[in-house]
C-alpha atoms as a PDB file:
ATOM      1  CA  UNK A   1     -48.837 -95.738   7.769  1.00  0.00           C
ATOM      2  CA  UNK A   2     -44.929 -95.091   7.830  1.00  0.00           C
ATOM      3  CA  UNK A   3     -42.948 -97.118   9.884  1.00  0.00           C
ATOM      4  CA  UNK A   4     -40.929 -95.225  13.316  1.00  0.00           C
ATOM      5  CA  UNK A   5     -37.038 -94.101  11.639  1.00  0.00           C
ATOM      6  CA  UNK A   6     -34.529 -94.629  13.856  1.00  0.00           C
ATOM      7  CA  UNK A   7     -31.281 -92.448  12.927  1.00  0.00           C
ATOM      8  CA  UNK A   8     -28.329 -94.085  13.951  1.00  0.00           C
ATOM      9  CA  UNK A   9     -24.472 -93.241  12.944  1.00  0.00           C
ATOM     10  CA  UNK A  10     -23.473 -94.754   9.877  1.00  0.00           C
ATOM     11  CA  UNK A  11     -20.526 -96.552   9.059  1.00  0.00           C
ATOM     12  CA  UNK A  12     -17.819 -95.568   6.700  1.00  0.00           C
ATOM     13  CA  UNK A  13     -19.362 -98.348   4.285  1.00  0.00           C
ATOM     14  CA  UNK A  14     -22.338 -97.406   4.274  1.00  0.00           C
ATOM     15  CA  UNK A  15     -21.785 -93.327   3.605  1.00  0.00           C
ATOM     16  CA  UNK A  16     -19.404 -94.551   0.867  1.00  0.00           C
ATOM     17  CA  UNK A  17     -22.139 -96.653  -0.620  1.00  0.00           C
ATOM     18  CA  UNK A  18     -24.777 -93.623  -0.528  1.00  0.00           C
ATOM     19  CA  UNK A  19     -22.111 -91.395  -2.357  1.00  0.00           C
ATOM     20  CA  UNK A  20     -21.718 -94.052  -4.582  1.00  0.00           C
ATOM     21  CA  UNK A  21     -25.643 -93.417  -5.587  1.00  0.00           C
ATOM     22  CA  UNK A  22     -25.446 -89.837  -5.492  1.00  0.00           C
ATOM     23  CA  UNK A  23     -22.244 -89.839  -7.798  1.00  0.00           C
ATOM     24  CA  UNK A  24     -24.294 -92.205 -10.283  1.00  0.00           C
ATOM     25  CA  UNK A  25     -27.236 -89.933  -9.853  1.00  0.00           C
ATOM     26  CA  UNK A  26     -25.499 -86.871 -10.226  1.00  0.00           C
ATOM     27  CA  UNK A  27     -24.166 -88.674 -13.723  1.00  0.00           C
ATOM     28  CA  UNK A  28     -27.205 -89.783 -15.245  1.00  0.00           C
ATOM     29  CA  UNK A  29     -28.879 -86.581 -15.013  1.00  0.00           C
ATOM     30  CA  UNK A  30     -25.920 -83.962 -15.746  1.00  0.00           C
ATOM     31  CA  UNK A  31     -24.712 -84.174 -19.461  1.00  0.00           C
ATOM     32  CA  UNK A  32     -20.755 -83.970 -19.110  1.00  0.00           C
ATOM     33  CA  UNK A  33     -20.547 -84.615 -15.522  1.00  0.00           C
ATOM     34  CA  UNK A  34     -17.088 -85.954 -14.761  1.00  0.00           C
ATOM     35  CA  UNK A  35     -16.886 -85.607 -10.308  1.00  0.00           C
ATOM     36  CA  UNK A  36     -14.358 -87.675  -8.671  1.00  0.00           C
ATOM     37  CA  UNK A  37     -14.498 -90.007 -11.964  1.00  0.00           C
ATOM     38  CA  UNK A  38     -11.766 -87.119 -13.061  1.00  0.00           C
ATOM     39  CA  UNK A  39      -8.457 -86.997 -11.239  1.00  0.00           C
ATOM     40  CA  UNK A  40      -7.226 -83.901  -9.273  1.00  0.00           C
ATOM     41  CA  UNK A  41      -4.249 -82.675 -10.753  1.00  0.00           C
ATOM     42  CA  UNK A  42      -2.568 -80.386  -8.295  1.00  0.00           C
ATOM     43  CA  UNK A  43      -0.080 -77.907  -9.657  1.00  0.00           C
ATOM     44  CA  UNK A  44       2.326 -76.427  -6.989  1.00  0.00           C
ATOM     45  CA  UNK A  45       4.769 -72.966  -7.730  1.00  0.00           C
ATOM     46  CA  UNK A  46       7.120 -71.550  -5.418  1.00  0.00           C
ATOM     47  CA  UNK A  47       9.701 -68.407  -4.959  1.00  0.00           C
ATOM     48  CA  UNK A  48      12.856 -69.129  -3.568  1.00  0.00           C
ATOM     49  CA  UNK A  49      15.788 -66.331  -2.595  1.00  0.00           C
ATOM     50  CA  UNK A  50      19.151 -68.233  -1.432  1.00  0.00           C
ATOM     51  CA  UNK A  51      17.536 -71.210  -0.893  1.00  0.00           C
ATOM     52  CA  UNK A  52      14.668 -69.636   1.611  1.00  0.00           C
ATOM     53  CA  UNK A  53      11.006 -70.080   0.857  1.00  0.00           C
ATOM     54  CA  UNK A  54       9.162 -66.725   0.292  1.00  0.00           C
ATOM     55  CA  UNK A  55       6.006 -67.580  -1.260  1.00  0.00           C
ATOM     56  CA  UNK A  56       4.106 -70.172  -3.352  1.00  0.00           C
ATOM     57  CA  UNK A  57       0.316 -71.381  -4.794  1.00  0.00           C
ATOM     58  CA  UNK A  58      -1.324 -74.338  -4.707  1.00  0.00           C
ATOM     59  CA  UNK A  59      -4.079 -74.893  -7.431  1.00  0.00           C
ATOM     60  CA  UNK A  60      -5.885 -78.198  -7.547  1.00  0.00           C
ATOM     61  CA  UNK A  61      -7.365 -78.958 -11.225  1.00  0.00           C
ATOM     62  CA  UNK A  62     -10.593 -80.639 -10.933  1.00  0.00           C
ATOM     63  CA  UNK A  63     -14.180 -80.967 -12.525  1.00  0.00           C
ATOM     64  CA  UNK A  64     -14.890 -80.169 -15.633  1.00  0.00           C
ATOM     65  CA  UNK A  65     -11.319 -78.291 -16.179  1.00  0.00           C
ATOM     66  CA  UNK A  66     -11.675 -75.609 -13.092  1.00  0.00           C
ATOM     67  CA  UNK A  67      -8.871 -74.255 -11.391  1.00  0.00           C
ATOM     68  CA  UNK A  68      -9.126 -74.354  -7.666  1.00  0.00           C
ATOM     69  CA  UNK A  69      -6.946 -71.684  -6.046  1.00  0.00           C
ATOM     70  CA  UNK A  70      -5.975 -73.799  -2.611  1.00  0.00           C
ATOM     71  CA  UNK A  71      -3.147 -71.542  -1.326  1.00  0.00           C
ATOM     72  CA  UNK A  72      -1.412 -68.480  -2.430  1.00  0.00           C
ATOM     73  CA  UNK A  73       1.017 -66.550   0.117  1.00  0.00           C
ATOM     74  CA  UNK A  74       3.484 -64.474   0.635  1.00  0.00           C
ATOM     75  CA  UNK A  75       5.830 -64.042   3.795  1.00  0.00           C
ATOM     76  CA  UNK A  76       5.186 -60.867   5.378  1.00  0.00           C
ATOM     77  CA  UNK A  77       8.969 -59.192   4.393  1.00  0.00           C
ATOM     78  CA  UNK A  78       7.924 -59.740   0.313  1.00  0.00           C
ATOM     79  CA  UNK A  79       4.922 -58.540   0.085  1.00  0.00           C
ATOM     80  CA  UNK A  80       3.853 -56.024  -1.633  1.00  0.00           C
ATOM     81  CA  UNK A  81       6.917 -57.065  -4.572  1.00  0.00           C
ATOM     82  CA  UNK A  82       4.983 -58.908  -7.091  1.00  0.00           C
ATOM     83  CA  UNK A  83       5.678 -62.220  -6.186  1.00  0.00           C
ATOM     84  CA  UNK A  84       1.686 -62.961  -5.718  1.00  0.00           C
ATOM     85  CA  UNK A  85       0.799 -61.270  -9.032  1.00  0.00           C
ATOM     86  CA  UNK A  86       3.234 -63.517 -10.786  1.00  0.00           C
ATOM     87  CA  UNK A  87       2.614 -66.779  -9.154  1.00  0.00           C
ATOM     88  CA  UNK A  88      -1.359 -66.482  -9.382  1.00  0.00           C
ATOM     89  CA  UNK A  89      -0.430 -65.730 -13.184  1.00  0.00           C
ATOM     90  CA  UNK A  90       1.919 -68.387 -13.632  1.00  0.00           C
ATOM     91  CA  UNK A  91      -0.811 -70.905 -12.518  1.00  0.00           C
ATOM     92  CA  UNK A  92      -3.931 -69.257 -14.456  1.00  0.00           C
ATOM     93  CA  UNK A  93      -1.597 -69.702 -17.600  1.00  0.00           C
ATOM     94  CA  UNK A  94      -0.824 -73.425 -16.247  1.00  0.00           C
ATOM     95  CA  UNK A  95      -4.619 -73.957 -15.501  1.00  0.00           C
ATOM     96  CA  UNK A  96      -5.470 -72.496 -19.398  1.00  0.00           C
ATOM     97  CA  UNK A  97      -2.627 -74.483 -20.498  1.00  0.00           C
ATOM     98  CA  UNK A  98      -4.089 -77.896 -19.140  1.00  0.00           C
ATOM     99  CA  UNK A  99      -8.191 -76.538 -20.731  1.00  0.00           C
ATOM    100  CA  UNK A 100      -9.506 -74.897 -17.953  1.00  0.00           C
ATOM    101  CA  UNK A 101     -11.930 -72.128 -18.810  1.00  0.00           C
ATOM    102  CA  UNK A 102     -12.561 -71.072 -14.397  1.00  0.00           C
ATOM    103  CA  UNK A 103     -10.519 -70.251 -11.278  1.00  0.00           C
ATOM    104  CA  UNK A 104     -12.269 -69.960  -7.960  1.00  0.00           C
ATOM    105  CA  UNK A 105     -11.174 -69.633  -3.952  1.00  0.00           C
ATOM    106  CA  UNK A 106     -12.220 -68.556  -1.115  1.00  0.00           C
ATOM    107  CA  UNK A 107     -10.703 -66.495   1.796  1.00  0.00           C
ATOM    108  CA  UNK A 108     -11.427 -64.776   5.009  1.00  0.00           C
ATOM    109  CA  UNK A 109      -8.638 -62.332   4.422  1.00  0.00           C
ATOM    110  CA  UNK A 110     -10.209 -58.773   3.397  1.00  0.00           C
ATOM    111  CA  UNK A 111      -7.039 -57.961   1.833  1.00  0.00           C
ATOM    112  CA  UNK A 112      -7.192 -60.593  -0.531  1.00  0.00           C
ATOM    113  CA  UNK A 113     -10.635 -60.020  -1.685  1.00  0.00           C
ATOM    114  CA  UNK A 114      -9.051 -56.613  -2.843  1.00  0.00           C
ATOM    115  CA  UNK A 115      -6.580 -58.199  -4.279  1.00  0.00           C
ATOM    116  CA  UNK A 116      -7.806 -60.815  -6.264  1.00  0.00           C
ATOM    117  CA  UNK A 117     -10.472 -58.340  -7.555  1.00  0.00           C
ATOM    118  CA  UNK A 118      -7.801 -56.143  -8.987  1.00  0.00           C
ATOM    119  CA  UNK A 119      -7.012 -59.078 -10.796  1.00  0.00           C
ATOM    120  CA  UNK A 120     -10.696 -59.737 -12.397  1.00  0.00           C
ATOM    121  CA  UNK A 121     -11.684 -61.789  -9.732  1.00  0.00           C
ATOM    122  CA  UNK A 122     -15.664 -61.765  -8.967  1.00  0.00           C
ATOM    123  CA  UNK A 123     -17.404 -62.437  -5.761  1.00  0.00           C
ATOM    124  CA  UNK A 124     -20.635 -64.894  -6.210  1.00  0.00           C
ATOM    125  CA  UNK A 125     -20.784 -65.926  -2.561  1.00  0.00           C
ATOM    126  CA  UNK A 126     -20.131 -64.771   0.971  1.00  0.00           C
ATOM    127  CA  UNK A 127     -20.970 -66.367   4.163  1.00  0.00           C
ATOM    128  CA  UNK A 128     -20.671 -64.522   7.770  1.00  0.00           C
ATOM    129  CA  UNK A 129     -19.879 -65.717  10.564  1.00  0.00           C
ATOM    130  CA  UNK A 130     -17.700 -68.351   8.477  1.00  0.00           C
ATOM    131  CA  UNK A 131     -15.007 -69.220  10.120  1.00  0.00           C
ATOM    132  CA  UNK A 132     -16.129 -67.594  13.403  1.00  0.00           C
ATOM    133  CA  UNK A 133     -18.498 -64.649  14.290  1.00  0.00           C
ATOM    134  CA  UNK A 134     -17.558 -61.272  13.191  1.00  0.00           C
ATOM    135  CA  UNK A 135     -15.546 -62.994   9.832  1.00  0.00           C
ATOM    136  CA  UNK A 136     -16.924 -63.369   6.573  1.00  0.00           C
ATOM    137  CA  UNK A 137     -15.677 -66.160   4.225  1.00  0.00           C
ATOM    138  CA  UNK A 138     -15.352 -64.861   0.495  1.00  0.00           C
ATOM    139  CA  UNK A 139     -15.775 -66.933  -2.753  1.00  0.00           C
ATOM    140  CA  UNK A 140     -14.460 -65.108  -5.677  1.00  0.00           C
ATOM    141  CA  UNK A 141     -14.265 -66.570  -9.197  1.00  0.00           C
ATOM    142  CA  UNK A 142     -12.469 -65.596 -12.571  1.00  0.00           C
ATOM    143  CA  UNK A 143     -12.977 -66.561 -16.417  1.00  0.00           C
ATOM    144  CA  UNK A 144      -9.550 -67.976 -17.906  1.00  0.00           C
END
């Protein structure tokens, strides 16, 4: 007979500990399997005219040499001038530079989906509703 669970909030200790276990889990079963035992290297561009920000991307390097594309935008007067094309290309070439072989993101933005699928970008996940209902969050990912 199974004893009554009680579920009670758990302290920051004790979540820490349990993704401790998962992490050595996840390591002993996955051949290669790096997690957070690899550093995030975060690689930051920006576009500057007379010394005022315009645009910029944010990609964070992480497992297993993938290319997280964090942030990539462009103020509302440039657009539509390149600058997005050329900074998502300057950090794909970083990213293939530093041996990764995948770039992913996400966005809510329908506009960007078209975007970054003119640019070989492939969807493998949507959820709706995601942010809020009526908006559909977009994963998109690209071989490097």
């Amino acid at each position: 007979m199974q004893a009554e669970l009680t579920i009670i909030i758990g302290t920051e200790e004790e979540t820490n500990a349990l993704s401790n276990e998962l992490f050595d889990f996840n390591k002993n079963i996955v051949p290669g399997f790096v997690g957070r035992d690899y550093p995030s290297d975060v690689v930051r561009y920006v576009v500057k005219q007379n010394d005022t920000l315009i645009a910029g991307v944010v990609g964070r390097i992480t497992l297993n040499h993938i290319v997280y594309v964090d942030d990539l935008f462009v103020i509302e007067n440039f657009r539509k001038q390149g600058y997005a094309t050329a900074l998502l290309d300057k950090l794909e070439s970083e990213a293939k530079l530093r041996g990764c072989y995948l770039a992913y993101l996400d966005t809510i933005n329908p506009d960007a989906v078209t975007f970054y699928k003119k640019r070989n970008y492939k969807i493998f996940g949507i959820l709706d509703n995601v942010p809020c209902p009526g908006v559909k969050a977009v994963y998109l990912k690209k071989d490097l």
